[in-house]
N, C-alpha and C. Protein backbone atom coordinates (compact mmCIF):
# COMPACT_ATOMS: atom_id res chain seq x y z
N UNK A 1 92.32 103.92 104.52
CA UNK A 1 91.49 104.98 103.97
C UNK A 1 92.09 105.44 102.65
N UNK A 2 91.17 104.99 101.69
CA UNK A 2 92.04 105.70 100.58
C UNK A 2 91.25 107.00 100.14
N UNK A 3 91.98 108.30 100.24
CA UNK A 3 90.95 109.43 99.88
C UNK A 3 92.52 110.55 99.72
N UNK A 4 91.78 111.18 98.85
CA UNK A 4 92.78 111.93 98.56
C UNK A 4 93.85 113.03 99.93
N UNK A 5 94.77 113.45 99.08
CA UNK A 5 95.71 114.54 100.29
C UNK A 5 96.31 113.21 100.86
N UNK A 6 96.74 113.60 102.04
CA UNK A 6 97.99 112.67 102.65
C UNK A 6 97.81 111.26 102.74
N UNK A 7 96.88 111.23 102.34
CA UNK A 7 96.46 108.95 102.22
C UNK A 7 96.81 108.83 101.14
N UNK A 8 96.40 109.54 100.01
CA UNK A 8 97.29 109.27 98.53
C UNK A 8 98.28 109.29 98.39
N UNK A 9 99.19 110.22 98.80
CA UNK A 9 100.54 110.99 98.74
C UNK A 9 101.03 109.61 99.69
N UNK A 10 100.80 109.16 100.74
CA UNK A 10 101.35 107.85 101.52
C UNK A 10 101.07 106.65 99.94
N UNK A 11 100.06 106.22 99.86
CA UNK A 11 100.27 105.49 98.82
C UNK A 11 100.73 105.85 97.74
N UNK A 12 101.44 106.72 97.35
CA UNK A 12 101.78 107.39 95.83
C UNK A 12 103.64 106.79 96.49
N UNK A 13 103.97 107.25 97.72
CA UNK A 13 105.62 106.92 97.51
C UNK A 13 105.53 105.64 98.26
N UNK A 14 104.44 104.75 98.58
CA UNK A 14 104.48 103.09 99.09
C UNK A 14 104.88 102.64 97.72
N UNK A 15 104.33 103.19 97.11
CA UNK A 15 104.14 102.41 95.42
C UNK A 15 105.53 102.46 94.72
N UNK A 16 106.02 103.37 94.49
CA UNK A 16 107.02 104.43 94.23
C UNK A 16 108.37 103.47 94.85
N UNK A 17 108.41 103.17 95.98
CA UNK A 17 109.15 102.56 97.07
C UNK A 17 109.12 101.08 96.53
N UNK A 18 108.03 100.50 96.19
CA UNK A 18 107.98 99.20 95.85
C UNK A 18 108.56 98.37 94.85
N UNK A 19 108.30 99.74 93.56
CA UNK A 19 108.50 99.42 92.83
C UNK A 19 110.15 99.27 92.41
N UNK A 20 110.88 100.03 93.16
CA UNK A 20 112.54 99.45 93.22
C UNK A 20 112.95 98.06 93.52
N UNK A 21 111.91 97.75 94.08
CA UNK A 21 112.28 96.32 94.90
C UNK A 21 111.90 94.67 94.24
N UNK A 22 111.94 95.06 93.37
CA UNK A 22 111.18 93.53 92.00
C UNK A 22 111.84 92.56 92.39
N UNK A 23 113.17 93.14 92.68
CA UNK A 23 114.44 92.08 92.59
C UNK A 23 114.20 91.27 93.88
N UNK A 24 114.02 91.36 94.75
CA UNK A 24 113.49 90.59 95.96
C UNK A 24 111.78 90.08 96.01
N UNK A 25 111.75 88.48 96.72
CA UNK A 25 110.25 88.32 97.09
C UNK A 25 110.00 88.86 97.92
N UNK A 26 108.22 89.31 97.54
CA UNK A 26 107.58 90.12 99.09
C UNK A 26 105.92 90.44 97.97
N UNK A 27 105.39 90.35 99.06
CA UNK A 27 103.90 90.66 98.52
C UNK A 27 103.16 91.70 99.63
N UNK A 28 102.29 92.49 99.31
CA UNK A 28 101.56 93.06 99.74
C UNK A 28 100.41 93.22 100.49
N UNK A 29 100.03 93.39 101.27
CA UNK A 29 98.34 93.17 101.79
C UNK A 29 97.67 94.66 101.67
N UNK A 30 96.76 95.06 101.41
CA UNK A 30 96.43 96.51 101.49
C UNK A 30 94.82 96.12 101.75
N UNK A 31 94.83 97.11 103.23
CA UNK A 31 93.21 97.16 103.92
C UNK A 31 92.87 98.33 103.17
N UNK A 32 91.88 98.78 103.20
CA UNK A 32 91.03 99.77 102.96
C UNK A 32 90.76 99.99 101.61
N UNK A 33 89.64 100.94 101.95
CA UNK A 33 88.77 101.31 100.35
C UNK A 33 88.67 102.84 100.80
N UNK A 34 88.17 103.42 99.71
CA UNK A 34 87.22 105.01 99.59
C UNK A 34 87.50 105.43 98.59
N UNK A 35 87.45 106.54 98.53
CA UNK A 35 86.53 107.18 97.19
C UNK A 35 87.84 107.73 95.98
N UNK A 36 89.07 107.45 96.94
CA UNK A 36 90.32 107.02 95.78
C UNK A 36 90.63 106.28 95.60
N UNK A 37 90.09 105.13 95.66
CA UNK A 37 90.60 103.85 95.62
C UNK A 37 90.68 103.18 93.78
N UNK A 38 90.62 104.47 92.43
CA UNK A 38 90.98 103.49 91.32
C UNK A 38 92.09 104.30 91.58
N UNK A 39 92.43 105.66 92.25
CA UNK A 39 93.97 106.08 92.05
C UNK A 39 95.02 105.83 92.58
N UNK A 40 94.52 104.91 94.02
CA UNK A 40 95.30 104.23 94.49
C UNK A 40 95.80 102.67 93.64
N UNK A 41 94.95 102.15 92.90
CA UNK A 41 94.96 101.33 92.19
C UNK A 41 96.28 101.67 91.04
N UNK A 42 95.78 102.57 90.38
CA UNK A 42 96.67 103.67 89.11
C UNK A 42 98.19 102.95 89.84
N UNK A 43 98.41 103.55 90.83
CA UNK A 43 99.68 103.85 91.67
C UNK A 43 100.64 102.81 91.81
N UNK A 44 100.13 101.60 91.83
CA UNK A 44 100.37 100.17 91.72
C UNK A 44 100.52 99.41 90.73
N UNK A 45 99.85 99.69 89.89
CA UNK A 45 99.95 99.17 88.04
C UNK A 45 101.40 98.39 87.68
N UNK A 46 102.65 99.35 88.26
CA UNK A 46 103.36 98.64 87.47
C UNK A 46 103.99 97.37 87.76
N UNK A 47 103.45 97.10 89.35
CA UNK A 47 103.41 96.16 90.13
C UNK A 47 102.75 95.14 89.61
N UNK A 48 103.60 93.97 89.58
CA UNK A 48 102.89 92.97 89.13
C UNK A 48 101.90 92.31 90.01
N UNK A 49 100.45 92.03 89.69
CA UNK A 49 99.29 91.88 90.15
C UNK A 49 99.42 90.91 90.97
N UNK A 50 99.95 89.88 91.36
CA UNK A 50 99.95 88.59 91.88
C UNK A 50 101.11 89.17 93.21
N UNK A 51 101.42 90.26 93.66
CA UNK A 51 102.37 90.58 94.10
C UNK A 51 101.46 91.21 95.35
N UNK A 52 100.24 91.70 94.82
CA UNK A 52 99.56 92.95 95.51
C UNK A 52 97.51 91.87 95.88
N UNK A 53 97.53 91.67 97.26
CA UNK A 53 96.29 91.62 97.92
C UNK A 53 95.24 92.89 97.91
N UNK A 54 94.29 92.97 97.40
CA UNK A 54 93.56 94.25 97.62
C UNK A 54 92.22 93.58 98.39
N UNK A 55 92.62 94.06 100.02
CA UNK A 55 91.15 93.47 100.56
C UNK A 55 90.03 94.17 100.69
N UNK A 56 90.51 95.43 100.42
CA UNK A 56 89.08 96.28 100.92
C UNK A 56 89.03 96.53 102.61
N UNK A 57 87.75 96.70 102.95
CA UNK A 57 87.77 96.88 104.54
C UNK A 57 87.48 95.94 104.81
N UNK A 58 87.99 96.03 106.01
CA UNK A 58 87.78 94.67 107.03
C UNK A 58 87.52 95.21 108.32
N UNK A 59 86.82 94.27 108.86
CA UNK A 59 86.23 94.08 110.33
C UNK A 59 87.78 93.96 110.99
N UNK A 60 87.44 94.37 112.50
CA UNK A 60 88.63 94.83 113.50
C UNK A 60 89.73 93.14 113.46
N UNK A 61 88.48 92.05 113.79
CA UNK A 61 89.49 91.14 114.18
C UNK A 61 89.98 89.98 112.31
N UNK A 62 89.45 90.33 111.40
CA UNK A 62 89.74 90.44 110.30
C UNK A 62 90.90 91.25 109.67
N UNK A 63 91.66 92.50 110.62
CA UNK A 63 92.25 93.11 110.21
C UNK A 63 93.47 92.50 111.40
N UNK A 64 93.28 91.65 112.35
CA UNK A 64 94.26 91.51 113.54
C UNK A 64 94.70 89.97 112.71
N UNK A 65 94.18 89.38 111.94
CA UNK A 65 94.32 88.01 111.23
C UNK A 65 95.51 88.39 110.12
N UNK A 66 94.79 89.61 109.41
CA UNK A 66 95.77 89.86 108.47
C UNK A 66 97.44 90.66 108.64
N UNK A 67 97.35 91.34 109.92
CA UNK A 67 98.49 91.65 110.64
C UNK A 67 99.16 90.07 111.37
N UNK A 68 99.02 89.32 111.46
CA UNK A 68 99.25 87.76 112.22
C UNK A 68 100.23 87.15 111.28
N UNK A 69 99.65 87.74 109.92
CA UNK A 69 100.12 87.03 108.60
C UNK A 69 101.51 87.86 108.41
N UNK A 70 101.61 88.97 108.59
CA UNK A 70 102.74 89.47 108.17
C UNK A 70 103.80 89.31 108.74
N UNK A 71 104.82 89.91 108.16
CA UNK A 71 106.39 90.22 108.43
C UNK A 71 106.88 91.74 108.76
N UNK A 72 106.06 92.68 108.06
CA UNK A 72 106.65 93.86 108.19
C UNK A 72 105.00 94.97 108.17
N UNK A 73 105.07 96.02 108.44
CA UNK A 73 103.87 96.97 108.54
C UNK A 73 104.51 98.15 107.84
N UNK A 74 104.46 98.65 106.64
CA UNK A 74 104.86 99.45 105.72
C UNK A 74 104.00 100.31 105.72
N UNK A 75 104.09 101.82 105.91
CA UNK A 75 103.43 102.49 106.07
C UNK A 75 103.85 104.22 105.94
N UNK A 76 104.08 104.74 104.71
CA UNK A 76 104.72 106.00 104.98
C UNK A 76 104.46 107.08 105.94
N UNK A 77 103.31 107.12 106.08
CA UNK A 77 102.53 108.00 107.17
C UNK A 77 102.40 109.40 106.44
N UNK A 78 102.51 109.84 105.99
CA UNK A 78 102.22 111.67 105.42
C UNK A 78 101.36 111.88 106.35
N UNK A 79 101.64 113.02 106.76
CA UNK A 79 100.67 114.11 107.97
C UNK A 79 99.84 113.71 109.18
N UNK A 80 100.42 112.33 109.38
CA UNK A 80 99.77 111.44 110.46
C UNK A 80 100.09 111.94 111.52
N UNK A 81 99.10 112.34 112.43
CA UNK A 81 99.18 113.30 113.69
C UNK A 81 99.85 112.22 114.87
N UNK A 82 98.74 111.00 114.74
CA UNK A 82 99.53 109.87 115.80
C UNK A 82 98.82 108.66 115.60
N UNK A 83 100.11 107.97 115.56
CA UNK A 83 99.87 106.80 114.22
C UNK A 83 99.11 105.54 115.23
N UNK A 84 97.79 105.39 115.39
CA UNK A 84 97.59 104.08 115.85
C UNK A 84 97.58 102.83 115.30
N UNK A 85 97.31 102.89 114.35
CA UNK A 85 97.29 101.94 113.19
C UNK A 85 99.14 100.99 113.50
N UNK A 86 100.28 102.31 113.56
CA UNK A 86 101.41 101.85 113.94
C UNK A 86 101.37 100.84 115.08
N UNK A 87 101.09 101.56 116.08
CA UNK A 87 100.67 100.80 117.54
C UNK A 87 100.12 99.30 117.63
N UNK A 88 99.04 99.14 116.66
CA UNK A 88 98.04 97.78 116.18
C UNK A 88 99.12 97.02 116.18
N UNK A 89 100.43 97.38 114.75
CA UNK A 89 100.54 96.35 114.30
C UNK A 89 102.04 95.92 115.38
N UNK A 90 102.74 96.82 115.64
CA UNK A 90 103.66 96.68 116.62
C UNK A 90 103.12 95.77 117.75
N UNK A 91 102.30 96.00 118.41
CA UNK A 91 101.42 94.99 118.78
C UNK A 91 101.39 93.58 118.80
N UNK A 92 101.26 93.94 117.24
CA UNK A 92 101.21 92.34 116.65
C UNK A 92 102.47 91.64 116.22
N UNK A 93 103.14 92.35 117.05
CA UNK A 93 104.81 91.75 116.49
C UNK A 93 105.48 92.21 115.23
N UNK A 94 104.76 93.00 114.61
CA UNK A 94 105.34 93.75 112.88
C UNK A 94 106.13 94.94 113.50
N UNK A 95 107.60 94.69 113.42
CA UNK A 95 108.21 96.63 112.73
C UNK A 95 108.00 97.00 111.76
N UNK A 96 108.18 98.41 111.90
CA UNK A 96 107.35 99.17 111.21
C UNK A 96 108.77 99.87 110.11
N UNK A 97 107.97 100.35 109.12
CA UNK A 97 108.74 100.89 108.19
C UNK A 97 107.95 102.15 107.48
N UNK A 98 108.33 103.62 108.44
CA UNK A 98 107.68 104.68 108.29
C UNK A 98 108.60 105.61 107.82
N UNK A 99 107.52 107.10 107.35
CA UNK A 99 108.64 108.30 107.43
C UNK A 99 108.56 108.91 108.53
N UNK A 100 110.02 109.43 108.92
CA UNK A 100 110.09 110.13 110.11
C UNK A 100 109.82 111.65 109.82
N UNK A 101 107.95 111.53 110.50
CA UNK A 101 107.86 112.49 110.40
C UNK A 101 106.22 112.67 111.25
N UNK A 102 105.83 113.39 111.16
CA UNK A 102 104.32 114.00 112.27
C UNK A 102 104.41 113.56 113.96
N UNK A 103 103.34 112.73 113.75
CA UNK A 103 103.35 111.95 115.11
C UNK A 103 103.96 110.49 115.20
N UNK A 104 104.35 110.00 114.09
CA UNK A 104 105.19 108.57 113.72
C UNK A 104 106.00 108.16 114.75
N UNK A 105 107.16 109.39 114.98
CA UNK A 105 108.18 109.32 116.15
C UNK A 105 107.71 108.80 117.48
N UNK A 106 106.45 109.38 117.34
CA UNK A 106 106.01 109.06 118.86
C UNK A 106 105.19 107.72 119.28
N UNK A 107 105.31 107.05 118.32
CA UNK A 107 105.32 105.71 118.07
C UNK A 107 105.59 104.73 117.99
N UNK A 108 106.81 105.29 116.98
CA UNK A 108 107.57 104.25 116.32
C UNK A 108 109.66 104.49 116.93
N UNK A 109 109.62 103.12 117.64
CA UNK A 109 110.96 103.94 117.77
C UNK A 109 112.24 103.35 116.78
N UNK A 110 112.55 104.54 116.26
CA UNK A 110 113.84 104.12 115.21
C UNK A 110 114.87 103.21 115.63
N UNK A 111 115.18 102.29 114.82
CA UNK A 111 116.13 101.63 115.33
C UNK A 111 115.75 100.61 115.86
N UNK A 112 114.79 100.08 116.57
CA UNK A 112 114.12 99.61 117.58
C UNK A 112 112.86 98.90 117.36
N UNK A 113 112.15 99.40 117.15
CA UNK A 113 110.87 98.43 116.89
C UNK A 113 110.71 98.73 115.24
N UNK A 114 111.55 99.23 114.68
CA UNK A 114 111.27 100.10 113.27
C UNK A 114 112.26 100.67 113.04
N UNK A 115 112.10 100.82 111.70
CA UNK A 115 113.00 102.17 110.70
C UNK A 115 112.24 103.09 110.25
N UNK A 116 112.75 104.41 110.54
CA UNK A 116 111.77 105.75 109.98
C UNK A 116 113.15 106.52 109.14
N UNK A 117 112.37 106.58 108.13
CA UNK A 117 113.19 107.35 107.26
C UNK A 117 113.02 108.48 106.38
N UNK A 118 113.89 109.45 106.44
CA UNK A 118 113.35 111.03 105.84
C UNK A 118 112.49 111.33 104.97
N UNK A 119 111.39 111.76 105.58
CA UNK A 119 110.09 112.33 104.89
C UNK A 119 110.37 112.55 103.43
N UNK A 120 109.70 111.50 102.19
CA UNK A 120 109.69 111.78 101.14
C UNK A 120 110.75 111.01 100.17
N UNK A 121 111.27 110.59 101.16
CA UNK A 121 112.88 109.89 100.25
C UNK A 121 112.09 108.44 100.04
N UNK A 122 111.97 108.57 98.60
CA UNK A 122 111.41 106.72 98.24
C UNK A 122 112.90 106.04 98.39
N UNK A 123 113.81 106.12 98.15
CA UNK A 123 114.97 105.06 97.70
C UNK A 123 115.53 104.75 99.21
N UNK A 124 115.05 105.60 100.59
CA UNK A 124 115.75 105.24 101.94
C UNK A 124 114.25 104.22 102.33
N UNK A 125 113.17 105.19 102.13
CA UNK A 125 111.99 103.87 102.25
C UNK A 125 111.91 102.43 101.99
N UNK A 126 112.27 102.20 100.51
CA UNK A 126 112.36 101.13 99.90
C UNK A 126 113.70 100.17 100.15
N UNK A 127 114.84 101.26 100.58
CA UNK A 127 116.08 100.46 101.38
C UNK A 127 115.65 99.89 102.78
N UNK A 128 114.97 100.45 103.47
CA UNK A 128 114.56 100.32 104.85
C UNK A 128 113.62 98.75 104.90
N UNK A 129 112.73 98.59 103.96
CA UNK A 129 111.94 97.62 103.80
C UNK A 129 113.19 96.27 103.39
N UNK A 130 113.45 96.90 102.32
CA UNK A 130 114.44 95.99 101.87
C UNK A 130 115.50 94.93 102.92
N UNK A 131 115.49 95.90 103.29
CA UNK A 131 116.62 95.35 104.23
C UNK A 131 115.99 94.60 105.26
N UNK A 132 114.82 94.63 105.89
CA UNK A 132 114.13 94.06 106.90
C UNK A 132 113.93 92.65 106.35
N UNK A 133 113.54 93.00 104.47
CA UNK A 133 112.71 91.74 104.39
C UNK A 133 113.87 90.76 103.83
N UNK A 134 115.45 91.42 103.88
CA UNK A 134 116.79 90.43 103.52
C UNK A 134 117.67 90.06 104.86
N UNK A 135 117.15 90.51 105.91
CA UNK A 135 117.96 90.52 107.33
C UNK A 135 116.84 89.90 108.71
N UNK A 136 116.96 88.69 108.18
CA UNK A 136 115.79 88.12 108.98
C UNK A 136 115.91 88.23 110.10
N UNK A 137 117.71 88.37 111.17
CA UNK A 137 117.38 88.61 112.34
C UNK A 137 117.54 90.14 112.98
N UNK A 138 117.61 90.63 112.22
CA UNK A 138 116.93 92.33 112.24
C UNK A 138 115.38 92.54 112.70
N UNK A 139 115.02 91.63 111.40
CA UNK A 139 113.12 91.95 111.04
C UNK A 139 113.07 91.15 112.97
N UNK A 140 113.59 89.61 113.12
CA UNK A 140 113.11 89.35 113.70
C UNK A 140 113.06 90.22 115.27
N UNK A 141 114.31 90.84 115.70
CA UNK A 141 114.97 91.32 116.84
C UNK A 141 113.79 92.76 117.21
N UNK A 142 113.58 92.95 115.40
CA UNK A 142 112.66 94.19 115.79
C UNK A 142 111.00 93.91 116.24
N UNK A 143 110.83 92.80 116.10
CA UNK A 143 109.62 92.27 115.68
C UNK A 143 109.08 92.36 117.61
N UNK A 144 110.33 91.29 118.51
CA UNK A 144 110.40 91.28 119.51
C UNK A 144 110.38 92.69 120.45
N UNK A 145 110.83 93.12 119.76
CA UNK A 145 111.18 94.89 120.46
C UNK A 145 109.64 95.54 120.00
N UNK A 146 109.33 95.27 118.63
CA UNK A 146 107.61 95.92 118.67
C UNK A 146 106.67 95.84 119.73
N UNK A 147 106.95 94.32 120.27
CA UNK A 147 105.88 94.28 121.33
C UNK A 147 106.23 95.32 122.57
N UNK A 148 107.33 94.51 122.43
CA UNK A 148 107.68 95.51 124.05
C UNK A 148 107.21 97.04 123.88
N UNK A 149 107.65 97.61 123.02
CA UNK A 149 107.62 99.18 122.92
C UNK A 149 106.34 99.51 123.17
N UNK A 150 105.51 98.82 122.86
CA UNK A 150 103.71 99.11 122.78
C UNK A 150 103.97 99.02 124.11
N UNK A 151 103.91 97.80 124.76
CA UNK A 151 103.15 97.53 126.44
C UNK A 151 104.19 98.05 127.27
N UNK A 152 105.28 98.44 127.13
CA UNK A 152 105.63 99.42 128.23
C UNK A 152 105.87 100.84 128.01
N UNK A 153 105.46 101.50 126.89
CA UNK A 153 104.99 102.59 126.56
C UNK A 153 103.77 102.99 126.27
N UNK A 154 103.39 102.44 125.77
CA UNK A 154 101.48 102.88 124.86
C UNK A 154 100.89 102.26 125.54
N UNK A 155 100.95 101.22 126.54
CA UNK A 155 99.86 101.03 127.14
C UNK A 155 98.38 101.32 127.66
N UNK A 156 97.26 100.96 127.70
CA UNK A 156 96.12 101.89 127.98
C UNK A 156 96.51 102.51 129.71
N UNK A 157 97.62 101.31 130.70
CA UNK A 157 97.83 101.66 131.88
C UNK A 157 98.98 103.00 131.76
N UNK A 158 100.36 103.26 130.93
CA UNK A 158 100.56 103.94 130.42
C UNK A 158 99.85 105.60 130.28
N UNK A 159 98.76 105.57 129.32
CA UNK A 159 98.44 106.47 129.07
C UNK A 159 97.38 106.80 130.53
N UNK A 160 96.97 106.76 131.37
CA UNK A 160 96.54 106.78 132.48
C UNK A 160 96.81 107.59 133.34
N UNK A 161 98.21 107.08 133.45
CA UNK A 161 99.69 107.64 134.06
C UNK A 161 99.77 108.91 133.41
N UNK A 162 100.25 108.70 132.62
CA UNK A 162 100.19 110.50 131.28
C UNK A 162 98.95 111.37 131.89
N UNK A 163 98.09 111.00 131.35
CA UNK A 163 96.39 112.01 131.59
C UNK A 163 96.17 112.36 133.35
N UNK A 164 97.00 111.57 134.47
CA UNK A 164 96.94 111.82 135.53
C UNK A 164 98.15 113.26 135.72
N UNK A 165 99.23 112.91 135.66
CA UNK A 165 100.49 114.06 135.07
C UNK A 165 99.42 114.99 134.70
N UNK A 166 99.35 114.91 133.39
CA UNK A 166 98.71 116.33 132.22
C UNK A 166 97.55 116.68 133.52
N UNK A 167 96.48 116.47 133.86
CA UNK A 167 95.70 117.27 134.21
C UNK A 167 96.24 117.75 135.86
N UNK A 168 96.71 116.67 136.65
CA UNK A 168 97.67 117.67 137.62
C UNK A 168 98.15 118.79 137.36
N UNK A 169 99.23 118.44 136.71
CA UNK A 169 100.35 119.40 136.07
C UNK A 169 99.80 120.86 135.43
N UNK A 170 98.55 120.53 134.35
CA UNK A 170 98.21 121.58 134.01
C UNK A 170 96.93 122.46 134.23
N UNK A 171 96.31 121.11 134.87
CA UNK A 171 94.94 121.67 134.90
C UNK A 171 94.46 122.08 136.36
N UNK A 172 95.23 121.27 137.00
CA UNK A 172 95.65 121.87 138.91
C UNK A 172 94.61 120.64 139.36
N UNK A 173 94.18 119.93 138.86
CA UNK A 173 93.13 118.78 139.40
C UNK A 173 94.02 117.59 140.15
N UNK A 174 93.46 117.47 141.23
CA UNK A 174 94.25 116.59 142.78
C UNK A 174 93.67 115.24 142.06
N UNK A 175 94.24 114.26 141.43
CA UNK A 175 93.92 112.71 141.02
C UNK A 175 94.65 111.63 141.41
């Protein structure tokens, strides 16, 4: 989604983050469009063009093709309540490389399926990536641990379990 407030501000320090990193190969994929999408563009400029995919939107299993392709799921998150998008790609075997911060945590586990790093800091962001995409059996160890973290936490059976708890617990309903 590119639209202004916290989708910009996420792509304003992706960009920001990237742009430290010339000195290493790595290219980009970026889903989405909307109605900021030349300022998301702006944001990228100094990025050399051949570096950066701009697909626009894509259909669900169009977007599970282009997660297949990757190595890493870069994603600052600004004000992300609870990151599914994280979940997708963990999923798909990608750690993640977020800020620790909203609902991210509850997602993404540091260390583990991912690196989350202090809200706003481009140079720990861009170290965090960095390092995944120079420490192949890091990226890979985490890659393995992405899956897991999804299906024995986030599971749809998982959350089941949860919503049975929560409405016991709070709502007094016998399930």
């Amino acid at each position: 989604m590119m639209r202004r407030g916290d989708k910009l501000n996420s792509y304003r320090y992706l960009a920001s983050s990237l742009e430290r990193l010339l000195d290493i190969p790595w290219t980009l994929s970026i889903v989405g469009d909307g109605s900021a999408k030349k300022e998301v563009q702006q944001l990228f400029s100094r990025i050399p063009p051949d570096r950066i995919t701009w697909h626009g939107e894509l259909a669900r299993l169009d977007i599970l093709k282009a997660l297949s392709e990757s190595a890493l799921y870069v994603w600052p998150g600004c004000g992300e309540a609870y990151g599914l998008a994280y979940l997708e790609a963990q999923a798909s075997g990608l750690p993640v490389v977020a800020f620790e911060a909203g609902g991210v945590p509850e997602v993404v586990s540091d260390g583990f399926s991912g690196i989350l790093t202090p809200e706003g800091d481009v140079a720990a962001f861009g170290d965090a990536i960095a390092h995944l995409l120079t420490h192949e059996n890091d990226r890979l160890s985490m890659a393995d641990n992405a899956k897991s973290h999804v299906h024995s936490g986030h599971s749809v059976d998982c959350a089941v379990i949860t919503l049975r708890i929560l409405l016991r617990n709070y709502a007094g309903l016998k399930i």
